[in-house]
N, C-alpha and C. Protein backbone atom coordinates (compact mmCIF):
# COMPACT_ATOMS: atom_id res chain seq x y z
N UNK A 1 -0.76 -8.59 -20.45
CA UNK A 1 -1.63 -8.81 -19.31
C UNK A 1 -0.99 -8.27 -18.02
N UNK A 2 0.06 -8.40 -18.04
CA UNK A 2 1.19 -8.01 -16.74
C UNK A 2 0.55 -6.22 -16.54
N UNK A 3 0.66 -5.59 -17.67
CA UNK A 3 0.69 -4.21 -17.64
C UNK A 3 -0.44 -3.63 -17.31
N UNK A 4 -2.08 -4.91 -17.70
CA UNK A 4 -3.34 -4.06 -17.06
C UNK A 4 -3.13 -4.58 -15.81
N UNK A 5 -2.69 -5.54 -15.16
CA UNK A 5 -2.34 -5.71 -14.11
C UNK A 5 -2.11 -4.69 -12.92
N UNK A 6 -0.78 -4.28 -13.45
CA UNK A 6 -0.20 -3.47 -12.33
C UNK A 6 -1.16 -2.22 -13.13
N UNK A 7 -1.23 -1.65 -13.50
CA UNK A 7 -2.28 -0.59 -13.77
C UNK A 7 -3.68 -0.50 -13.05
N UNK A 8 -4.50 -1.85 -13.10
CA UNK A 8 -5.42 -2.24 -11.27
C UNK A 8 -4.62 -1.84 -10.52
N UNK A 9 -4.01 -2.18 -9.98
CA UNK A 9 -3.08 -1.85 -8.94
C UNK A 9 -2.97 -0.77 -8.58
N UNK A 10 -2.15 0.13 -9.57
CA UNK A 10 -2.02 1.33 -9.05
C UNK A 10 -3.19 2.18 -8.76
N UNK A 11 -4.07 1.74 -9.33
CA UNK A 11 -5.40 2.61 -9.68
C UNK A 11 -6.23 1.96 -7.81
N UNK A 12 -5.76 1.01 -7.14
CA UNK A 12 -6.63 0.63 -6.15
C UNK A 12 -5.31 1.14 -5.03
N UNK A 13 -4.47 1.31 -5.52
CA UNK A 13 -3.26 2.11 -4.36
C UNK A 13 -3.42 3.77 -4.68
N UNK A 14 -4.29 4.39 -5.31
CA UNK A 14 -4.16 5.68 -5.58
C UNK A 14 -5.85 6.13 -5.07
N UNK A 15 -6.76 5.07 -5.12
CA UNK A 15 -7.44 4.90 -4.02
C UNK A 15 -7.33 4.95 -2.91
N UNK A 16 -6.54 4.27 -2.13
CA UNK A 16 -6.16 3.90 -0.81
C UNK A 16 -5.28 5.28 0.12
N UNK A 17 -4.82 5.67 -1.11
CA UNK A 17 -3.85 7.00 -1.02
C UNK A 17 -4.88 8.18 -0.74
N UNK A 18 -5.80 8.52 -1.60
CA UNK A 18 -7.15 9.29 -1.64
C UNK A 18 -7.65 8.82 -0.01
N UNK A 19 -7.72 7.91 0.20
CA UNK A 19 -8.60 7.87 1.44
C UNK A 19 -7.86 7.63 3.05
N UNK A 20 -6.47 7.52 2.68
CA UNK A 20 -4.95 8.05 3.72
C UNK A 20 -5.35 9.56 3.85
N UNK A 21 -5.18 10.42 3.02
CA UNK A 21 -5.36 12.11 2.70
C UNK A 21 -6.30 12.18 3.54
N UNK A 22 -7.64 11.79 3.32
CA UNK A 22 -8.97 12.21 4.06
C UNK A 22 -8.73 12.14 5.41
N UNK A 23 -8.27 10.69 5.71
CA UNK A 23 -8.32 9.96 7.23
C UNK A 23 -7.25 9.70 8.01
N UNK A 24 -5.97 10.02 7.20
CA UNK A 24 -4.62 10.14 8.10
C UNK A 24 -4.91 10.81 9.07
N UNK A 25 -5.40 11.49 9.30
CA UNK A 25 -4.73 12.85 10.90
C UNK A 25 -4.97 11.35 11.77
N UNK A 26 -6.09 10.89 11.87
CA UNK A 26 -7.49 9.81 12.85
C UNK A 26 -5.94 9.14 13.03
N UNK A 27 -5.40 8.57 12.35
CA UNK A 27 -4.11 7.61 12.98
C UNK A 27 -3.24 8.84 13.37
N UNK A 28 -2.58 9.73 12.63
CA UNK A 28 -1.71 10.01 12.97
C UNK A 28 -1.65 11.01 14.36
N UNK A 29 -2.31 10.87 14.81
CA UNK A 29 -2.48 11.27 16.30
C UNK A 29 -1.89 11.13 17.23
N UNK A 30 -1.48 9.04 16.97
CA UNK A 30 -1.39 8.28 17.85
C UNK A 30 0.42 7.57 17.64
N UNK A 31 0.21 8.45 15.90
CA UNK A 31 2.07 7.70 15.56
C UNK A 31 2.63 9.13 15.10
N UNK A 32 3.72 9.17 15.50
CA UNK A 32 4.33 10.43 15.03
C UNK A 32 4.83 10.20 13.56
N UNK A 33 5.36 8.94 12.94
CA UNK A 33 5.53 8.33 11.85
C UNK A 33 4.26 8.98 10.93
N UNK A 34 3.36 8.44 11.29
CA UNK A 34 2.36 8.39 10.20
C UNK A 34 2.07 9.59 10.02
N UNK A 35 2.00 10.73 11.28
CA UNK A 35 1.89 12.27 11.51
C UNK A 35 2.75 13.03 10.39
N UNK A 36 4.15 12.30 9.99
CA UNK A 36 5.13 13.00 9.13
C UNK A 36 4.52 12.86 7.93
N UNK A 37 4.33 11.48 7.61
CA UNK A 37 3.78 10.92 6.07
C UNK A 37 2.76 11.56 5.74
N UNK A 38 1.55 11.61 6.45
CA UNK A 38 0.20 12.31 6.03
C UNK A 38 0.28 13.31 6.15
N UNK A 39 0.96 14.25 6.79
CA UNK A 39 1.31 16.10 6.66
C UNK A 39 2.13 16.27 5.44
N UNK A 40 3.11 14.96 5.14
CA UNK A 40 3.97 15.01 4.01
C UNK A 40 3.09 14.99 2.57
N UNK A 41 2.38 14.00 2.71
CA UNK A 41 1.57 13.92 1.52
C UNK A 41 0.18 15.26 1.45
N UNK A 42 -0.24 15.70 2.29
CA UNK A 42 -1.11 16.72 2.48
C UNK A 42 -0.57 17.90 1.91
N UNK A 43 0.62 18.13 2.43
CA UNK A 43 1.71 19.07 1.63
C UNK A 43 1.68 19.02 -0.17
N UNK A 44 2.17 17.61 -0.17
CA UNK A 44 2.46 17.50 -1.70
C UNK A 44 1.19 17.64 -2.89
N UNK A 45 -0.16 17.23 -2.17
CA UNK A 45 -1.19 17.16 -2.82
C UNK A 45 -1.40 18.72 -2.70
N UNK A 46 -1.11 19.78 -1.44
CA UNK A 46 -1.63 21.01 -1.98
C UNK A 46 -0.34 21.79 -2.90
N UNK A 47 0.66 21.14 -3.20
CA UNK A 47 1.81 21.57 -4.50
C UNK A 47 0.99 21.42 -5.68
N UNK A 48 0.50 20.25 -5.75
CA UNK A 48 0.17 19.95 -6.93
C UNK A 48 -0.89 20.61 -7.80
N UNK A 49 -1.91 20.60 -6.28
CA UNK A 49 -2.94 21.69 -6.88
C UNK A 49 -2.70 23.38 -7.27
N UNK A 50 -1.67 23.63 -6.46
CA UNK A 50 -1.22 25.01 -6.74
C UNK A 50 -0.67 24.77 -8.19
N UNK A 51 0.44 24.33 -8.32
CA UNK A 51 0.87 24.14 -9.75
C UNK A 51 0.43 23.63 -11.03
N UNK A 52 -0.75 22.79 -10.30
CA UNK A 52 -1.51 22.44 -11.70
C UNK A 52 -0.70 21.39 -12.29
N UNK A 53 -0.64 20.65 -11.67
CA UNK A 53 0.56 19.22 -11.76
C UNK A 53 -0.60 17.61 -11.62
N UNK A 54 -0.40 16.98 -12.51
CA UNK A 54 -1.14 15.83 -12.36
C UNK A 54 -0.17 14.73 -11.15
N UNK A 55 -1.06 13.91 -10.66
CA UNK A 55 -0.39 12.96 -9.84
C UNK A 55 0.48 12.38 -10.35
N UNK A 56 1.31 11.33 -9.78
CA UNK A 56 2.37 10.62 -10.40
C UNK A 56 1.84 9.22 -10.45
N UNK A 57 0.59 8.84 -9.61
CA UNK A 57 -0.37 7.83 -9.86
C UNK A 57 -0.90 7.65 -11.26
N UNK A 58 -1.12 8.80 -11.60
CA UNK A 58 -1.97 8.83 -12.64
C UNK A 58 -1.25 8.71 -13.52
N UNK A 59 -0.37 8.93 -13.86
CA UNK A 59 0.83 9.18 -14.82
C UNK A 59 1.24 7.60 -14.50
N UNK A 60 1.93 6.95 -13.78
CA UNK A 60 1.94 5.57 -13.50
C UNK A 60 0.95 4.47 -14.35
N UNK A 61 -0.58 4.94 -13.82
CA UNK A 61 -1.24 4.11 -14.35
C UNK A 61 -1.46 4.48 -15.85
N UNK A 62 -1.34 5.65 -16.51
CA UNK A 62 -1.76 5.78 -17.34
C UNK A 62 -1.00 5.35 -18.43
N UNK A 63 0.52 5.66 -18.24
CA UNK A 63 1.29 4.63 -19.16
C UNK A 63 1.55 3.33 -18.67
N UNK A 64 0.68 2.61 -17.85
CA UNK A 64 0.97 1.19 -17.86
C UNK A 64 -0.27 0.60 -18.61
N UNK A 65 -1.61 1.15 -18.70
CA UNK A 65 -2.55 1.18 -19.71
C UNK A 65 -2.33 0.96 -20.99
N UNK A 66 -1.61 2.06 -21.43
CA UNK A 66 -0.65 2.17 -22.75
C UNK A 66 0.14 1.03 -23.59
N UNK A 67 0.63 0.81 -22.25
CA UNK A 67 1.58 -0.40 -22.52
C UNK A 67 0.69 -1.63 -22.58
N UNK A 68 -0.17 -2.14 -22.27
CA UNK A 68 -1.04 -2.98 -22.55
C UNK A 68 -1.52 -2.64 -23.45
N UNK A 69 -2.34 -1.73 -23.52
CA UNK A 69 -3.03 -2.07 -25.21
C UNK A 69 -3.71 -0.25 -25.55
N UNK A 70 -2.78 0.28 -26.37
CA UNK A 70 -2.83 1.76 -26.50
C UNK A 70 -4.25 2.57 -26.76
N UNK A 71 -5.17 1.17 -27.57
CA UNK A 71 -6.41 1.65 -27.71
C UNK A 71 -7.59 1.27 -26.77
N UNK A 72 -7.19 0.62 -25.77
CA UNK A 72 -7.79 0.50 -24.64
C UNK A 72 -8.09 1.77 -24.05
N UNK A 73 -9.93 2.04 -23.77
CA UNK A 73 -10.35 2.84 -23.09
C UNK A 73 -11.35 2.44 -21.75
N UNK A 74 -11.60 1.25 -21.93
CA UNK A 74 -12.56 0.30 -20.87
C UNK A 74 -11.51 -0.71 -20.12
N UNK A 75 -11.42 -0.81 -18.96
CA UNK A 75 -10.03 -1.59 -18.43
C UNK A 75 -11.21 -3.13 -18.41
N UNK A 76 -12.00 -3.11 -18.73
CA UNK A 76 -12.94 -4.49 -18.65
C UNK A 76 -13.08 -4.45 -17.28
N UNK A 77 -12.44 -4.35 -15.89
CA UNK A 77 -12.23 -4.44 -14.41
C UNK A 77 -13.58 -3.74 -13.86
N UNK A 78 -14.60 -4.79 -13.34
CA UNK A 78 -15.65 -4.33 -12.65
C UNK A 78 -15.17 -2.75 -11.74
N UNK A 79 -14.53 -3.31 -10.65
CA UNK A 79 -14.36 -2.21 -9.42
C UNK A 79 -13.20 -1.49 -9.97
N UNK A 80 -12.05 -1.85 -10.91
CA UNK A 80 -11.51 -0.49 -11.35
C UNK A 80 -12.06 0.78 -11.93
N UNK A 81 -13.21 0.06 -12.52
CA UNK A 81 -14.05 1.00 -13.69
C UNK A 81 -14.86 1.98 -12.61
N UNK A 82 -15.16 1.45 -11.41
CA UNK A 82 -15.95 2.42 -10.58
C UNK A 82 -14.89 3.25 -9.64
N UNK A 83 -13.90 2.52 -9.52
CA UNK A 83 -12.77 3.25 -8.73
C UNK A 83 -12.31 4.15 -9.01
N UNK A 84 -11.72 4.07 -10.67
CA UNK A 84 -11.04 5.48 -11.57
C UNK A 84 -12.33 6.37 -11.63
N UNK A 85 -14.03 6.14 -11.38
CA UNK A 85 -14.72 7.54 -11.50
C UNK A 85 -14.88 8.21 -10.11
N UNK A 86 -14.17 7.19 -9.24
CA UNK A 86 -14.01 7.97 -8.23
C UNK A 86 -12.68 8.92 -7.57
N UNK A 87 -11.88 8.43 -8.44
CA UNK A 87 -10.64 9.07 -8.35
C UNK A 87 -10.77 10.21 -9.35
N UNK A 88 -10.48 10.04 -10.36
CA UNK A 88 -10.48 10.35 -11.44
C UNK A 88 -12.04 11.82 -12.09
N UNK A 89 -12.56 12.03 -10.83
CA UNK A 89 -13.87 12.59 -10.75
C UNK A 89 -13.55 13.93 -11.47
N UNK A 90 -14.85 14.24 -12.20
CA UNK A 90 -14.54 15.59 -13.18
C UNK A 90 -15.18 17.20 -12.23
N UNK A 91 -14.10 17.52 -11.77
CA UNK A 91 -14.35 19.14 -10.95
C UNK A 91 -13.31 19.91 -11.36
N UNK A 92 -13.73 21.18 -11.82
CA UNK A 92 -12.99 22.57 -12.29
C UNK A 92 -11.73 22.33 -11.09
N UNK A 93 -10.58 22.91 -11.83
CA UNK A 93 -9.43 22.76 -10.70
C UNK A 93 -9.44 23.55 -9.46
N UNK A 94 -10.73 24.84 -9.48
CA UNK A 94 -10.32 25.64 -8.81
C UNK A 94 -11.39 24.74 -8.00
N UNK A 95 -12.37 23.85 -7.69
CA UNK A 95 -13.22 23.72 -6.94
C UNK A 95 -12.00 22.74 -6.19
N UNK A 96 -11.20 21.55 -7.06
CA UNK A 96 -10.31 20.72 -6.35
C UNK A 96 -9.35 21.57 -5.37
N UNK A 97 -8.97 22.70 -5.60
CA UNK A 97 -8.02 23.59 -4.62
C UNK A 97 -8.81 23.71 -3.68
N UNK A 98 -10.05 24.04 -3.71
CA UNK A 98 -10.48 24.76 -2.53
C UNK A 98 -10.99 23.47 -1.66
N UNK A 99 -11.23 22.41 -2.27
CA UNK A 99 -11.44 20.94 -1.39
C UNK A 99 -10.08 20.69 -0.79
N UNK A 100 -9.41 20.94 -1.40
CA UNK A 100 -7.84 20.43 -0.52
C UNK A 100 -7.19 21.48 0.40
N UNK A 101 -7.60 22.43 0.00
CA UNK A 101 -7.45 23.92 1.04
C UNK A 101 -8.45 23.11 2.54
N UNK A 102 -9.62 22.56 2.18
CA UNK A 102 -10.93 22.83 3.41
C UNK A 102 -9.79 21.12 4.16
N UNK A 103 -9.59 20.40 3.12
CA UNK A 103 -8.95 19.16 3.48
C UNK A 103 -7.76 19.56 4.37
N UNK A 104 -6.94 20.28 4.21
CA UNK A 104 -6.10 20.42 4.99
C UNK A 104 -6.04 21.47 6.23
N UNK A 105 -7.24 22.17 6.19
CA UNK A 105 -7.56 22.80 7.50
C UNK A 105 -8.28 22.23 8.19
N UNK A 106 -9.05 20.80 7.92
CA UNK A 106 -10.02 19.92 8.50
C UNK A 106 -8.73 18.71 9.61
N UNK A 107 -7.65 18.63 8.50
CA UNK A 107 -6.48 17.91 9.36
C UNK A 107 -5.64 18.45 10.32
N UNK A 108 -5.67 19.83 10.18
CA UNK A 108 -4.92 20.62 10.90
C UNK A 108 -5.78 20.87 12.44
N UNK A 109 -7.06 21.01 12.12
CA UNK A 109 -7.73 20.80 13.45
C UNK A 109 -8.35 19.46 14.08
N UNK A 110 -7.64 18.39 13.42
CA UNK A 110 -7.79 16.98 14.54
C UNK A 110 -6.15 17.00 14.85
N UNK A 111 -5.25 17.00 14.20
CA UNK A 111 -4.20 17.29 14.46
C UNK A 111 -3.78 18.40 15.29
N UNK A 112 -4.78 19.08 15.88
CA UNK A 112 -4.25 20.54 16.82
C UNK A 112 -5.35 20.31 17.94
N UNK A 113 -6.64 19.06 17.60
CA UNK A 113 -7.16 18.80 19.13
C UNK A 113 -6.45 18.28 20.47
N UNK A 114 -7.12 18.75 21.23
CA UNK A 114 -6.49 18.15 22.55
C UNK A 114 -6.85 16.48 22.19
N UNK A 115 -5.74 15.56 22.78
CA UNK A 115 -6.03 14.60 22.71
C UNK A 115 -7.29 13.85 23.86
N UNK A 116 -8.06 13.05 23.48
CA UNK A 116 -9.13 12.88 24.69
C UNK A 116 -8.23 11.81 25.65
């Protein structure tokens, strides 16, 4: 039980992470901290897509799944079950590059506005 546990978990922190990416610049405007982290992670998410590298979320949750119960394919979890089809969403890799290409030129110009 421990293992579907933290497997929710990661799966609602890899969420949260997904929607940092989108909406970091909006804070990091205002913190130079958060400015490093979300350019940091903006960075790493367009590595990944270049290389064709799965997350380390996913990889996280996916052997903690495992470890609970190997033939588990339904986590039973109302909002995980809608969460992983939103993470987890099925697009050709090259359409995901070019979303994280538009994603990171969309951050680069709130991050390069004049501040109001």
């Amino acid at each position: 039980m421990t293992f579907k546990i933290l497997a929710d978990i990661v799966v609602f922190v890899h969420f949260l992470w997904i929607l940092f990416l989108i909406f970091g610049a909006f804070f990091g405007r205002k913190n130079r901290r958060i400015k490093i982290f979300h350019i940091s992670g903006l960075a790493f998410a367009f590595v990944m897509q270049l290389l064709d590298w799965y997350c380390p979320l996913t990889h996280l949750e996916v052997w903690l799944r495992e470890k609970h119960n190997p033939a588990l394919t339904y986590s039973g979890s109302f909002i995980i079950h809608y969460l992983e089809k939103l993470i987890y969403i099925e697009l050709s890799p090259y359409l995901i590059l070019i979303l994280t290409i538009l994603l990171c030129g969309f951050n680069t110009w709130i991050y390069l506005r004049k501040k109001d």
